[in-house]
Protein backbone atom coordinates (compact mmCIF):
# COMPACT_ATOMS: atom_id res chain seq x y z
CA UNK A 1 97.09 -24.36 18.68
CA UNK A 2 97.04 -27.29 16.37
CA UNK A 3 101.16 -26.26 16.00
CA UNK A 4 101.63 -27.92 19.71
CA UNK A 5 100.75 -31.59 18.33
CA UNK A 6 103.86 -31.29 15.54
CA UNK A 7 106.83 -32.77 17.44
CA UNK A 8 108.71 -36.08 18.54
CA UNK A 9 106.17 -38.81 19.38
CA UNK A 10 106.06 -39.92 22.70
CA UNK A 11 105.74 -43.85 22.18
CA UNK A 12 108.19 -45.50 19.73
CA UNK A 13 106.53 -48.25 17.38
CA UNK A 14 108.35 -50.89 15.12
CA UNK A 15 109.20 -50.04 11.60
CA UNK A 16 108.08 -52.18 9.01
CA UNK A 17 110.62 -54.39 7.50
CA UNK A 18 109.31 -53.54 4.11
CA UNK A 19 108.73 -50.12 3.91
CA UNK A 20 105.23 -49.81 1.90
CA UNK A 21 105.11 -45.60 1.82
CA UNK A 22 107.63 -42.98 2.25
CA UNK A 23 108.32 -42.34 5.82
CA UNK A 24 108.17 -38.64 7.59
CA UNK A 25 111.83 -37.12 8.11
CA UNK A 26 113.20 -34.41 9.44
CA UNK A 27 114.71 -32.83 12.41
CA UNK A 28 111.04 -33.49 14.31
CA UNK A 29 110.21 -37.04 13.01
CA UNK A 30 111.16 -40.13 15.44
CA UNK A 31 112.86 -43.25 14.74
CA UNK A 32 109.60 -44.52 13.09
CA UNK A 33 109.03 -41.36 10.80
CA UNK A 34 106.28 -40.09 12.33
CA UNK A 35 105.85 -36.10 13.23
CA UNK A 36 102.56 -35.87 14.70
CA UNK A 37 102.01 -36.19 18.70
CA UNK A 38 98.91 -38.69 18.90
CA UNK A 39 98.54 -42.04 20.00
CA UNK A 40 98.30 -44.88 17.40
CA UNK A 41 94.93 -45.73 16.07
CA UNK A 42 94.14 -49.69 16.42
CA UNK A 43 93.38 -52.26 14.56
CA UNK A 44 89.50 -53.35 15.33
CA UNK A 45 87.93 -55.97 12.18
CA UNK A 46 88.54 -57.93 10.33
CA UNK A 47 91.70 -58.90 12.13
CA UNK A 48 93.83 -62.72 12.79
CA UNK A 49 92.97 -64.16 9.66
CA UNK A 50 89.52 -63.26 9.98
CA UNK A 51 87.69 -65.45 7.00
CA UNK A 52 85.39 -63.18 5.52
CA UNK A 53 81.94 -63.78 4.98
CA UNK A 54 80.94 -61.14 2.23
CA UNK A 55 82.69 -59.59 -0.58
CA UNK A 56 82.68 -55.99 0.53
CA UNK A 57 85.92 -55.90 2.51
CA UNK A 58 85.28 -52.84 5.10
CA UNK A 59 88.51 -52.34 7.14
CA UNK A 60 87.44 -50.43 10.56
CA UNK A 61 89.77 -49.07 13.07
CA UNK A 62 89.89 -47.41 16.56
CA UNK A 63 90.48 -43.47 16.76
CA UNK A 64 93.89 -42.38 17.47
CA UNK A 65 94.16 -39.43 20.07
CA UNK A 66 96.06 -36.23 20.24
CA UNK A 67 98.45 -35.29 23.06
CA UNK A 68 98.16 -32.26 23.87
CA UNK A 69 94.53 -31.14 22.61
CA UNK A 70 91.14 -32.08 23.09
CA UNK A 71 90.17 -33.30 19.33
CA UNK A 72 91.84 -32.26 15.88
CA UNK A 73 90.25 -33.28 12.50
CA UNK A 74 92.68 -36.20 12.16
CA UNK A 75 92.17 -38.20 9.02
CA UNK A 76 93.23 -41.61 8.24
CA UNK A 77 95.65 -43.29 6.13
CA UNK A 78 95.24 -47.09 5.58
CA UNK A 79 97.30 -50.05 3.32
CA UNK A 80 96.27 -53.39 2.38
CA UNK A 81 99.15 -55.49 1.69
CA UNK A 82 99.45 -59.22 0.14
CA UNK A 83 101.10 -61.87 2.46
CA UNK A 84 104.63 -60.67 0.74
CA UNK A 85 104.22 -57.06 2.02
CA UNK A 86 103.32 -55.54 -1.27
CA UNK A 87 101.17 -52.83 -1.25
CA UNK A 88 97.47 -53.34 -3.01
CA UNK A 89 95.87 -50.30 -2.02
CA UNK A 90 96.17 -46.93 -0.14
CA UNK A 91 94.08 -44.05 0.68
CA UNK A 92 93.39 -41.73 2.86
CA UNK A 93 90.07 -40.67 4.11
CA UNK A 94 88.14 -38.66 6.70
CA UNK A 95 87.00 -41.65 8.90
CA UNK A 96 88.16 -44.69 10.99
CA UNK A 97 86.56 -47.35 8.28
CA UNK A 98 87.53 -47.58 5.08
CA UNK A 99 85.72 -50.04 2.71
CA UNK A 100 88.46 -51.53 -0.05
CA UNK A 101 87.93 -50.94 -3.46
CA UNK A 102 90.78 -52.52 -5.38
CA UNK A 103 89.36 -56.11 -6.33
CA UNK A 104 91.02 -58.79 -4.61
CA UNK A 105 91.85 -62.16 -4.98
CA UNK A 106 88.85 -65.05 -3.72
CA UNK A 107 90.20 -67.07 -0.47
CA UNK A 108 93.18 -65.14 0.01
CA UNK A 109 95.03 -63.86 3.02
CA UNK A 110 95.81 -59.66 3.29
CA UNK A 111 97.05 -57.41 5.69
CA UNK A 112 96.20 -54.20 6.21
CA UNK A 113 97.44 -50.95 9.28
CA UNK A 114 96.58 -47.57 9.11
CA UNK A 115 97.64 -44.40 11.05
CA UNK A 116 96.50 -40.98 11.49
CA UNK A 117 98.01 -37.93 9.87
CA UNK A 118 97.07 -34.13 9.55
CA UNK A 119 98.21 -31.17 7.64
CA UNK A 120 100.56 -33.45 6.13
CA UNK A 121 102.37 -34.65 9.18
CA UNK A 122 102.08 -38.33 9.94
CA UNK A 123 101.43 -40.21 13.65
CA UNK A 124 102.61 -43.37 14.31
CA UNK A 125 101.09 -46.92 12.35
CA UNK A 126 98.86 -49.34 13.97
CA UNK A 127 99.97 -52.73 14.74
CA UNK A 128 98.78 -54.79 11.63
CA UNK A 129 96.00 -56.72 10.54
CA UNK A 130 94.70 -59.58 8.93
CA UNK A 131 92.27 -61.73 7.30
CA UNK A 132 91.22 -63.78 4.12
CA UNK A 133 89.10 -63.03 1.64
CA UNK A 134 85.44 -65.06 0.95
CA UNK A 135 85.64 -68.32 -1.50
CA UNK A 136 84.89 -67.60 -4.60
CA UNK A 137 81.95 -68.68 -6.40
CA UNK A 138 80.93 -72.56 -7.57
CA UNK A 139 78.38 -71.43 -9.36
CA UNK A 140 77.42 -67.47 -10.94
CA UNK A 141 74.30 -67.58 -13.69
CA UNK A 142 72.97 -64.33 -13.71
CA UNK A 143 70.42 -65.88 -16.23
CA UNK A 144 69.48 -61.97 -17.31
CA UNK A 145 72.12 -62.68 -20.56
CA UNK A 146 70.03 -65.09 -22.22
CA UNK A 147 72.18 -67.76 -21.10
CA UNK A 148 72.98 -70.49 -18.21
CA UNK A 149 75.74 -72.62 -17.09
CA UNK A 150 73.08 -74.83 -16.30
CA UNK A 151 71.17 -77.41 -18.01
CA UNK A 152 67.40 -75.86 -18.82
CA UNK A 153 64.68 -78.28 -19.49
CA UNK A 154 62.00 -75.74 -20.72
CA UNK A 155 61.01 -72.44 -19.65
CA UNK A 156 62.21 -69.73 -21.85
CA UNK A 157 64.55 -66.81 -21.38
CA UNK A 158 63.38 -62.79 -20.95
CA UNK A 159 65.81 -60.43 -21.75
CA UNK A 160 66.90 -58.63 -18.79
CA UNK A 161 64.70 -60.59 -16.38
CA UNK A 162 65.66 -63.78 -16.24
CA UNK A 163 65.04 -67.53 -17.21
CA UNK A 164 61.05 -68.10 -16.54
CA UNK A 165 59.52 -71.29 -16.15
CA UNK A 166 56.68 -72.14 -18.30
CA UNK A 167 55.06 -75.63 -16.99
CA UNK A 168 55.05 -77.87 -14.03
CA UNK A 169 57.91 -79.74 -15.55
CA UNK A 170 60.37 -76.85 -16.57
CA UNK A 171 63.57 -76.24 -14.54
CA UNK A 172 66.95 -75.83 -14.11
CA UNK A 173 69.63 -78.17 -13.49
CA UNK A 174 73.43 -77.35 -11.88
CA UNK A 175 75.31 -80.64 -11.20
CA UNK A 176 78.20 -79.77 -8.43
CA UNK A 177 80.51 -82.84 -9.34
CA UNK A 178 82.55 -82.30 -5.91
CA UNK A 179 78.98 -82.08 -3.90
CA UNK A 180 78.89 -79.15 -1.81
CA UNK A 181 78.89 -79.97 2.44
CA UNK A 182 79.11 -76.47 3.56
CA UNK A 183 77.84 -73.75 1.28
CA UNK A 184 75.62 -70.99 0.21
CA UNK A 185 73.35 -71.14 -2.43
CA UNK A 186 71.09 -67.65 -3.30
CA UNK A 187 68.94 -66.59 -6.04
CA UNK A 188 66.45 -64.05 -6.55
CA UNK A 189 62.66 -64.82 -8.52
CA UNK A 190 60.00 -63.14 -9.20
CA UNK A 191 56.43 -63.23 -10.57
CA UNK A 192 54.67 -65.40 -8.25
CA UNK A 193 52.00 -65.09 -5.48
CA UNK A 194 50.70 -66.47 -2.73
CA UNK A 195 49.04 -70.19 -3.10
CA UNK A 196 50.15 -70.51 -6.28
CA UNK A 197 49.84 -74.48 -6.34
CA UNK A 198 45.95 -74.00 -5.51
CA UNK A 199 44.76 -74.80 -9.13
CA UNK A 200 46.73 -77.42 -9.75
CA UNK A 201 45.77 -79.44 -5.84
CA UNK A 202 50.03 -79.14 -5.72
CA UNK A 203 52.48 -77.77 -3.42
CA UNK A 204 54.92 -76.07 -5.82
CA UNK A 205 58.37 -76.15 -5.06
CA UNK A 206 61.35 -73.19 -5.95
CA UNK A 207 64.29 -75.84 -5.11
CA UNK A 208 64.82 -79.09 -5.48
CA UNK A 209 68.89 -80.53 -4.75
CA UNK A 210 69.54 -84.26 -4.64
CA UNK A 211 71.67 -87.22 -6.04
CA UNK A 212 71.08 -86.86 -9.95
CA UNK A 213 70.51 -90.18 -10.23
CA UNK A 214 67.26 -89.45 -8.44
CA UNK A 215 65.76 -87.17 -10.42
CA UNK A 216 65.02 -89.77 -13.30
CA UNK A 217 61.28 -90.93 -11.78
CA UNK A 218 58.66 -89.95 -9.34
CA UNK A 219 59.43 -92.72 -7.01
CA UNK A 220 63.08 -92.12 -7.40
CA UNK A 221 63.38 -88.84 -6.38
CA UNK A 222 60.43 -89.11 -3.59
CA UNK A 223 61.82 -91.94 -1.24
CA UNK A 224 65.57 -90.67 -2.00
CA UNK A 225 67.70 -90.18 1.39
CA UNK A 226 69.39 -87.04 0.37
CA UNK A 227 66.23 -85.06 -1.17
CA UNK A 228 65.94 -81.53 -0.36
CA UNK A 229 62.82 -79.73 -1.97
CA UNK A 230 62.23 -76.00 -0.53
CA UNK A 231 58.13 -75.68 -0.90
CA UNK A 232 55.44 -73.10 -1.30
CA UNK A 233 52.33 -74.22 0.87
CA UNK A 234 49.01 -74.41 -1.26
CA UNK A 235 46.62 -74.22 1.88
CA UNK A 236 48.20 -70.92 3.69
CA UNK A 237 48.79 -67.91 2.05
CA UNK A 238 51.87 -67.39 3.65
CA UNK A 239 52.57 -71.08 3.97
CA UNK A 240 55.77 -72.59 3.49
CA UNK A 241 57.59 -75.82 3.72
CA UNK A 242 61.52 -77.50 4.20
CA UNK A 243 62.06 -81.15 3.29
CA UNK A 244 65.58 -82.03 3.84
CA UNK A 245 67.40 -85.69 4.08
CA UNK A 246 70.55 -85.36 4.93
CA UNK A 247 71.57 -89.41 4.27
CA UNK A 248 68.29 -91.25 5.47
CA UNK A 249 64.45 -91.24 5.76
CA UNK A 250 63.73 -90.99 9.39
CA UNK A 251 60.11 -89.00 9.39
CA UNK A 252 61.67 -88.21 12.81
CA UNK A 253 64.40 -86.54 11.97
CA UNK A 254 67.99 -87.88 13.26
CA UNK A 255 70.78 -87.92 11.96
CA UNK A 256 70.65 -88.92 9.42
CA UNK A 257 66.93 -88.52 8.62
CA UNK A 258 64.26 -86.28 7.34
CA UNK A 259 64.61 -82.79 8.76
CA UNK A 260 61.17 -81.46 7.40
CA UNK A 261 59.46 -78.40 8.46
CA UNK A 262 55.68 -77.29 8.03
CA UNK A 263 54.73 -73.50 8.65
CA UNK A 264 51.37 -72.77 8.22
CA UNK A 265 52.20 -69.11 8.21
CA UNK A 266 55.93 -67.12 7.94
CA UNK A 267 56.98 -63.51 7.56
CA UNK A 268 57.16 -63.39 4.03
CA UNK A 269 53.60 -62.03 2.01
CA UNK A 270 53.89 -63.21 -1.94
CA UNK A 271 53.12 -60.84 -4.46
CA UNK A 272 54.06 -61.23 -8.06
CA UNK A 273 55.39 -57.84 -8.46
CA UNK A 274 57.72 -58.46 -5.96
CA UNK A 275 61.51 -59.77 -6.02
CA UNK A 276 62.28 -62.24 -3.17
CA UNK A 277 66.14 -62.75 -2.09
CA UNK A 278 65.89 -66.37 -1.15
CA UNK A 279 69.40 -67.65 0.72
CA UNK A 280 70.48 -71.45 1.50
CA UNK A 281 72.84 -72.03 4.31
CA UNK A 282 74.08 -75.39 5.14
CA UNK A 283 77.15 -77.03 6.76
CA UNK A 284 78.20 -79.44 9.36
CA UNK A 285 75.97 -77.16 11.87
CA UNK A 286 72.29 -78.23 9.93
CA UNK A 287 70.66 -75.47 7.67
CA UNK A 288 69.06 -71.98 7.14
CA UNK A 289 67.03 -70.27 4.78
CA UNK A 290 66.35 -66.72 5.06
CA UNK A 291 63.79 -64.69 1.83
CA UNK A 292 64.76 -61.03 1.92
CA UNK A 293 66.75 -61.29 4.71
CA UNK A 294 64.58 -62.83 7.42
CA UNK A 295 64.88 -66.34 8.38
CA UNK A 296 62.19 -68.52 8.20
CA UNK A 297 63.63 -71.79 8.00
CA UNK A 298 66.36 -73.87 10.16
CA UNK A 299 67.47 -76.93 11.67
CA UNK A 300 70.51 -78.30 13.30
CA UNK A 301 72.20 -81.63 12.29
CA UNK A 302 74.93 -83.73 12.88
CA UNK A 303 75.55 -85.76 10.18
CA UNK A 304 76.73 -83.84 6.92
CA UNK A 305 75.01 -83.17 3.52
CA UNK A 306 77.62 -84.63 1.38
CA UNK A 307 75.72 -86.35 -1.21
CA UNK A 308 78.23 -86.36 -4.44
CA UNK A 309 77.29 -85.62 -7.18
CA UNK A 310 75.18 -83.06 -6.35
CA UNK A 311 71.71 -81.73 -8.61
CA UNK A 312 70.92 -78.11 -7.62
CA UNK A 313 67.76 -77.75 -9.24
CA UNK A 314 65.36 -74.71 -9.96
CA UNK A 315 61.78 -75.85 -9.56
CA UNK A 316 60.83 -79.84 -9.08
CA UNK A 317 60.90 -81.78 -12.13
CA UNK A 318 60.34 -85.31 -11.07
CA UNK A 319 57.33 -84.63 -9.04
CA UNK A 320 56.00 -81.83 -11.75
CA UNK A 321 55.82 -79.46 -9.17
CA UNK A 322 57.86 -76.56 -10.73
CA UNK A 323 55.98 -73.45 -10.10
CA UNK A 324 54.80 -71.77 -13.81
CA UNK A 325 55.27 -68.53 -14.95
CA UNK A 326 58.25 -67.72 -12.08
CA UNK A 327 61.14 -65.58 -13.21
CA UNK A 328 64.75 -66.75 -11.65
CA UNK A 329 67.80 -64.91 -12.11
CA UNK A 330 70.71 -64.29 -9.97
CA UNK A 331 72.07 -68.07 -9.18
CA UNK A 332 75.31 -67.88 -6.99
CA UNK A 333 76.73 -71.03 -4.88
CA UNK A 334 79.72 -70.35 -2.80
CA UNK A 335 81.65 -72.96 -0.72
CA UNK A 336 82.08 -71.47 2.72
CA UNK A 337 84.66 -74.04 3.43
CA UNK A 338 86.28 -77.01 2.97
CA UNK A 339 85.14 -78.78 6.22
CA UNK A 340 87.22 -81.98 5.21
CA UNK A 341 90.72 -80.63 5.48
């Protein structure tokens, strides 16, 4: 029955003006080449320039649908094409997403169509596509190499595991020259527990950022207007803490002020065998901060975080509240975008 689908097509769609694949011809193929008697399929996500927010680019379309039959095991022919209308990537697979596995270009803008085809006769394309691929990275320090982009003051390096801090006063320091108003900072550590600033009467911190300037003293760092520490509680088990200045010192918040937050208890239980995803989202909108994918943190500004230079540091050095023994690894910071222009 499937030989009643093979035939003209009854809806005429425009050919490209730079043909990217052979097209269907032959005494049953219509003006746009194809032979099969189904509907287009559609274009669904990501689509208009859609700026994408991870790396996996997964390309998803609507089903096309046959004529004159109920169903028929269509599959599914897709391109991606650069803004020139050269062809990337094609494949065709079994399913209405397709996930992209040619590596493309950071920040860049693609298009993409697919259409349906079986037993080697072809329906007509979808309309096409777009988007633009994530930012690339500011920052990428595995820190499982042996190695850092960073500056490390201390702590010592495991292969395989990471860069581990070995006293209250070991750390990590990225300076971001540009400063960084709307980004994503991430990194993964391990070997900790719950309360572990208890013996030392200190609430230890995984993340420090700032003016580098400030970092130099105690009093420095404490009263500065842009400090950001990220804070494990010593009094809850489950305790954590958010001190973020985004250009002044109001305890009240404002803008621009101190946007601090105290939880006595969150989510997230601390074991040391454990690997914790922690994630740093800030912009013109305020901030979030998310461990192992649950949000625990967030607050909503006005006034930007565009101190410049920027310190991005692992633990707390000027207050000697870096926490001891905990394993980093995994450092990425990725501008989301460039909110100025």
């Amino acid at each position: 029955m499937y030989a009643l689908i093979v035939g003209l097509v009854a809806c005429n769609s425009s050919k490209p003006a730079t043909p990217v694949a052979p097209a269907n011809t032959g005494a049953n193929s219509a003006p746009d080449g194809s032979t099969l008697k189904v509907t287009a399929a559609t274009i669904q996500f990501p689509n208009n320039d859609q700026k994408l927010t991870t790396d996996e680019v997964m390309l998803s379309a609507g089903p096309a649908t046959p004529q004159f039959v109920s169903s028929i095991p269509l599959q599914y022919r897709f391109q991606v094409m650069t803004s020139a209308s050269v062809l990337v990537q094609e494949t065709v697979v079994n399913s209405t997403n397709w996930v992209v596995t040619s590596k493309l270009l950071p920040n860049t803008r693609y298009s993409w169509r697919v259409r349906p085809e079986f037993q080697g006769e072809a329906g007509p394309w979808s309309g096409t596509g777009s988007f633009i691929t994530r930012e690339p990275f500011v920052l990428n320090d595995p820190l499982t190499n042996g190695t850092t982009i960073g500056s490390p003051i201390g702590g010592r390096f495991l292969p395989g595991q990471g860069w581990q801090s070995d006293s209250l006063t070991s750390g990590i320091n990225y300076d971001i020259a540009a400063g960084c108003i709307d980004c994503t900072l991430e990194f993964d550590a391990t070997n900790f527990g719950g309360q572990e600033g208890f013996p030392f009467a200190k609430d230890l911190k995984w993340l420090s950022m700032g003016d580098p300037g400030a970092f130099a003293t105690f009093g420095g760092f404490r009263d500065h207007p842009w400090k950001m520490h990220l804070v494990q509680r010593a009094d809850y088990p489950t305790g954590m803490e958010i001190i973020w200045r985004n250009g002044g010192t109001n305890a009240d918040g404002g803008d621009p002020g101190d946007h601090r937050i105290k939880l006595i208890d969150t989510p997230i239980s601390f074991h040391s065998s454990n690997v914790y995803h922690f994630k740093l989202d800030w912009g013109i909108f305020g901030y979030e901060i998310s461990v192992n994918g649950i949000e625990v943190l967030s607050d909503d500004w006005d006034h930007w975080y565009e101190v410049a230079p920027l310190r991005i540091q692992l633990g707390c050095i000027p207050r000697a509240d870096s926490f001891v023994g905990i394993i980093y690894r995994n450092v990425t910071l990725r501008k989301d975008s460039d909110v100025k222009n």
